[in-house]
Protein backbone atom coordinates (compact mmCIF):
# COMPACT_ATOMS: atom_id res chain seq x y z
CA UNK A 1 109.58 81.87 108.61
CA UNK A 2 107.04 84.41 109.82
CA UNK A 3 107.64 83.01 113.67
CA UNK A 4 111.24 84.30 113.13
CA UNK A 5 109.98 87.51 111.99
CA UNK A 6 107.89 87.92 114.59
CA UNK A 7 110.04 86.96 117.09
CA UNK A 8 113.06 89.05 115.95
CA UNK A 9 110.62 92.08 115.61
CA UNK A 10 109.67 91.82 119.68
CA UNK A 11 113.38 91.81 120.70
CA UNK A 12 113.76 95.25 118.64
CA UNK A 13 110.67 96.49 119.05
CA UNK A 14 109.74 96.07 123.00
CA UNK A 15 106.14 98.26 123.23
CA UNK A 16 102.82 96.65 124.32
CA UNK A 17 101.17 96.51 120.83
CA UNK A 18 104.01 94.21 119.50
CA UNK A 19 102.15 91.71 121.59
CA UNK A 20 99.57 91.36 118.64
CA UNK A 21 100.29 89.64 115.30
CA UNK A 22 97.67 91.66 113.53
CA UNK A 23 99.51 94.70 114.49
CA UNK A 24 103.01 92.74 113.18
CA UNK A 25 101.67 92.01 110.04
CA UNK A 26 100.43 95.93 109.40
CA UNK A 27 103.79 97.22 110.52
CA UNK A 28 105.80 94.51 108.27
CA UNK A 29 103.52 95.80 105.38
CA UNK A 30 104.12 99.42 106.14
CA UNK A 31 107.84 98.78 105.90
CA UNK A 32 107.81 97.17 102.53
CA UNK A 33 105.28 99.23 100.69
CA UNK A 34 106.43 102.50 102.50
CA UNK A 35 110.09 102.62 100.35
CA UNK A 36 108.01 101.62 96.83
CA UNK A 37 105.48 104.84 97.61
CA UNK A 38 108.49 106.71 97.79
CA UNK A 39 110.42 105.65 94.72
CA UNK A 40 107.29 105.39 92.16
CA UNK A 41 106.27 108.76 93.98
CA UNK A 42 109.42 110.83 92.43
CA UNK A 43 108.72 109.76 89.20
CA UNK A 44 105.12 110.45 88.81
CA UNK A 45 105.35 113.69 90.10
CA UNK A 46 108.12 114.22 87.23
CA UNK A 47 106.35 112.88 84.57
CA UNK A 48 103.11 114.97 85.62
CA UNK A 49 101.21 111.59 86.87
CA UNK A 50 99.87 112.97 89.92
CA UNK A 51 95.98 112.56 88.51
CA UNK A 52 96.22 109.54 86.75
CA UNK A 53 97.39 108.07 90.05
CA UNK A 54 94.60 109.58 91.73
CA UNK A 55 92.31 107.91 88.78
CA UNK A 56 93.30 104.91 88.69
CA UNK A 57 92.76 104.37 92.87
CA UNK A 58 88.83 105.45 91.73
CA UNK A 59 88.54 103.80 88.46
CA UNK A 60 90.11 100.45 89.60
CA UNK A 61 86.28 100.38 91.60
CA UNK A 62 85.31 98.94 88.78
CA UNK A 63 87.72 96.02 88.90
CA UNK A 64 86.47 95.16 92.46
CA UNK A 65 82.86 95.77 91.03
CA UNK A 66 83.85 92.71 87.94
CA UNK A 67 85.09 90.48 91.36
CA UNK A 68 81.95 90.69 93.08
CA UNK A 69 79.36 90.02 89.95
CA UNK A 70 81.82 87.08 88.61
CA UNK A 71 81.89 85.48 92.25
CA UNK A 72 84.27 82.93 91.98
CA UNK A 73 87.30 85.42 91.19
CA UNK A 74 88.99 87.13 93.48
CA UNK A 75 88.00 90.24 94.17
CA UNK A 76 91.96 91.55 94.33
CA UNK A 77 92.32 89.62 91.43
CA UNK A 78 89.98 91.59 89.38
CA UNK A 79 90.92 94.75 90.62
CA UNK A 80 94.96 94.31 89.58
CA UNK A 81 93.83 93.18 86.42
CA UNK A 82 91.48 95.90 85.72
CA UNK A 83 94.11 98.66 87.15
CA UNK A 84 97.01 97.39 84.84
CA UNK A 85 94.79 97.29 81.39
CA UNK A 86 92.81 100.63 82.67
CA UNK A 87 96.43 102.21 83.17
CA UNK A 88 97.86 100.62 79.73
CA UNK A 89 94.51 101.86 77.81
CA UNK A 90 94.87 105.85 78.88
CA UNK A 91 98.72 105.52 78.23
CA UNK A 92 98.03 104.56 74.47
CA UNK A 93 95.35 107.04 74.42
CA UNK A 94 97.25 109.93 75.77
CA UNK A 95 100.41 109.15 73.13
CA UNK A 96 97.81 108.76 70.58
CA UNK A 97 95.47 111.73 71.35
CA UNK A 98 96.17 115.57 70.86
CA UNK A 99 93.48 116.48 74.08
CA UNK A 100 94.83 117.19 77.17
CA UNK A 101 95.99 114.43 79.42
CA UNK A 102 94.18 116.28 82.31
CA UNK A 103 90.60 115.81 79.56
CA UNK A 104 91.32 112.28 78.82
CA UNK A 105 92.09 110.67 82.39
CA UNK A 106 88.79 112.71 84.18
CA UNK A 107 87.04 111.12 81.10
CA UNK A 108 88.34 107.75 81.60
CA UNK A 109 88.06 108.19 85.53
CA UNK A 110 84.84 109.40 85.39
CA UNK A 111 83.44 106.69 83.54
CA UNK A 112 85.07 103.69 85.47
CA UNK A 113 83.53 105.51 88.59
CA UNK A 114 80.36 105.61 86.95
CA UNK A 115 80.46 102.20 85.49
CA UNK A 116 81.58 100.75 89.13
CA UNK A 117 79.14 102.18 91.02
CA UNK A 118 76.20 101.22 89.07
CA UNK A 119 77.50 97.78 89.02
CA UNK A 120 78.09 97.18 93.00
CA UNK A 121 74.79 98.33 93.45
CA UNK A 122 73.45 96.07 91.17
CA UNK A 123 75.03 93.07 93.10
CA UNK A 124 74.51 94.37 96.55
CA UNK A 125 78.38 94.21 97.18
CA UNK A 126 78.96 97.37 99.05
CA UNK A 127 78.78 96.28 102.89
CA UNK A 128 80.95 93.42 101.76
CA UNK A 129 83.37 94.90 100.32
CA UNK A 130 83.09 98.20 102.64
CA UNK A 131 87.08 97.35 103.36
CA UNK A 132 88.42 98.22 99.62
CA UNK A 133 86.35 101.53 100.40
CA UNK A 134 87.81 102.78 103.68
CA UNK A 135 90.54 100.53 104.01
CA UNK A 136 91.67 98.24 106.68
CA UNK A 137 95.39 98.12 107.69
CA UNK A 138 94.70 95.48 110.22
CA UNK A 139 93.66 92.93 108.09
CA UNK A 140 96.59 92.38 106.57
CA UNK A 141 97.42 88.43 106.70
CA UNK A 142 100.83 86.90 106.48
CA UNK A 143 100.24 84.89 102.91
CA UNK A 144 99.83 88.84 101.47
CA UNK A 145 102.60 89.53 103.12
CA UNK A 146 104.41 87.32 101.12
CA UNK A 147 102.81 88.26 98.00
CA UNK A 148 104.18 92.04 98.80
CA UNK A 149 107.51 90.91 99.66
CA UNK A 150 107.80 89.51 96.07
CA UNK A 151 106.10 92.63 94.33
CA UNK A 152 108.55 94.44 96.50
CA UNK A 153 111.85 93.10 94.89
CA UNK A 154 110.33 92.89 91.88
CA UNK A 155 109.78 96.49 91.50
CA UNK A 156 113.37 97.29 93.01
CA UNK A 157 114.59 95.23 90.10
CA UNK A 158 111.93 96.90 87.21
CA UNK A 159 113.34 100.36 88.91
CA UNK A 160 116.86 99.63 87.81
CA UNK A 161 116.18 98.47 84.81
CA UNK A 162 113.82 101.61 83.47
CA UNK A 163 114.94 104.48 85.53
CA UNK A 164 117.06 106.28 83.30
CA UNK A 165 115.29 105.85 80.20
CA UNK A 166 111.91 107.18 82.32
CA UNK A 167 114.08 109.74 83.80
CA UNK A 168 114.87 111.31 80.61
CA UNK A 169 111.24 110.86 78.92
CA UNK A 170 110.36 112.94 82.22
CA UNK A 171 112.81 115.44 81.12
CA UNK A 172 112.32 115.76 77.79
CA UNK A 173 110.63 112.96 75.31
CA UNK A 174 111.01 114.34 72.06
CA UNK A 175 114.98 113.70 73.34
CA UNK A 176 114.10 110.31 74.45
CA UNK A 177 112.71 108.72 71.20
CA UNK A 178 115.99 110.82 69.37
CA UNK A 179 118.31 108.48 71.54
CA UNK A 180 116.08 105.13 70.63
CA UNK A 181 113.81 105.01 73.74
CA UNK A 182 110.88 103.81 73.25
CA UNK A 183 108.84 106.40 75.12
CA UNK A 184 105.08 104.71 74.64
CA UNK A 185 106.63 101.10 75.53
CA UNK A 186 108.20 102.73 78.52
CA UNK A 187 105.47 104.72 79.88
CA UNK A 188 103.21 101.86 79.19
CA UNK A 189 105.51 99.94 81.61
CA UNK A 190 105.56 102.49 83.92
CA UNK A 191 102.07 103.16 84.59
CA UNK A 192 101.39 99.26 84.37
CA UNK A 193 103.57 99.05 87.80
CA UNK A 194 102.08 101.49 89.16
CA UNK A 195 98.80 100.07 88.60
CA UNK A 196 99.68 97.06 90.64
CA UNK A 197 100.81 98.81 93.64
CA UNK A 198 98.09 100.90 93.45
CA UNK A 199 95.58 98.03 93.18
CA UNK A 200 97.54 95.85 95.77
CA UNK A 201 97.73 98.83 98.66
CA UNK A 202 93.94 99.99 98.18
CA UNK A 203 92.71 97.12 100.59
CA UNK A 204 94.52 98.49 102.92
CA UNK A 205 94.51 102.18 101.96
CA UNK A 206 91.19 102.22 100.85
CA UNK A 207 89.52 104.09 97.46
């Protein structure tokens, strides 16, 4: 399958680095994560998300910290599980709470910065794990490829399904939960998503 790809991507794409698969698989992974930036993007700048993305690309440290000192997981692993209940947690706080969103997602960042920190350098992990930091496009191999592909249509189809009812908690939520949305469920949902794409494109982005 990925032969065919690769072939079919040197007959419309003739330039030198094409030669290289490493440089395939970045440029595949570019293409599919590139249109899911751009979707998710609209609607957290709607729904005033901007620093609770930002959070949870520096919180989710800790996740990657939980890998390391539990060894046999996954480091990814950890750090998409830890994004989606971080995310889910400061949702319910934030519908629960009468603070500022602003207060309570530098609190929770802050503190899963903190937290992360202290335990990497506990277990030594930071040249290790010096990708998830800075980020390596390049390492990108063809089984995570696969893995993106699926997140990819699986979002597309979670995008459909939620849009307008997130659309109009953007707008207005006091509107929403008059028409039956429900507006923590949704949001919940939302930032869950968002979590994973997060946590997925860090490796590659970097914190």
């Amino acid at each position: 399958m990925m032969e065919t790809i690769y072939g079919v991507l040197s007959l419309l794409l003739p330039f030198s680095w094409m030669d290289h698969i490493f440089m395939k698989n970045a440029f595949l992974a570019v293409l599919l994560v590139t249109p899911l930036f751009g979707l998710l993007s609209t609607m957290v700048v709607s729904n005033r998300m901007a620093f609770f993305s930002d959070s949870l690309g520096h919180g989710s440290f800790t996740g990657l910290a939980i890998g390391v000192l539990l060894g046999g997981v996954q480091p990814l692993l950890s750090l998409i599980v830890f994004s989606v209940v971080f995310s889910l947690f400061i949702t319910y706080i934030k519908s629960k709470s009468s603070t500022s969103t602003d207060t309570i997602i530098g609190v929770f960042s802050s503190t899963a910065i903190a937290v992360g920190l202290m335990m990497m350098s506990y277990g030594g992990g930071f040249n290790k794990f010096s990708a998830y930091l800075i980020g390596d496009l390049l390492s990108i191999a063809p089984e995570e490829i696969g893995a993106l592909a699926i997140v990819f249509l699986l979002v597309l189809f979670v995008w459909g399904w939620i849009f307008n009812r997130l659309l109009i908690i953007s707008i207005n939520p006091t509107l929403a939960a008059s028409r039956g949305v429900k507006t923590m469920w949704i949001e919940m949902f939302f930032a869950a998503v968002l979590a994973v794409i997060v946590a997925i494109s860090i490796q590659w982005v970097g914190l």
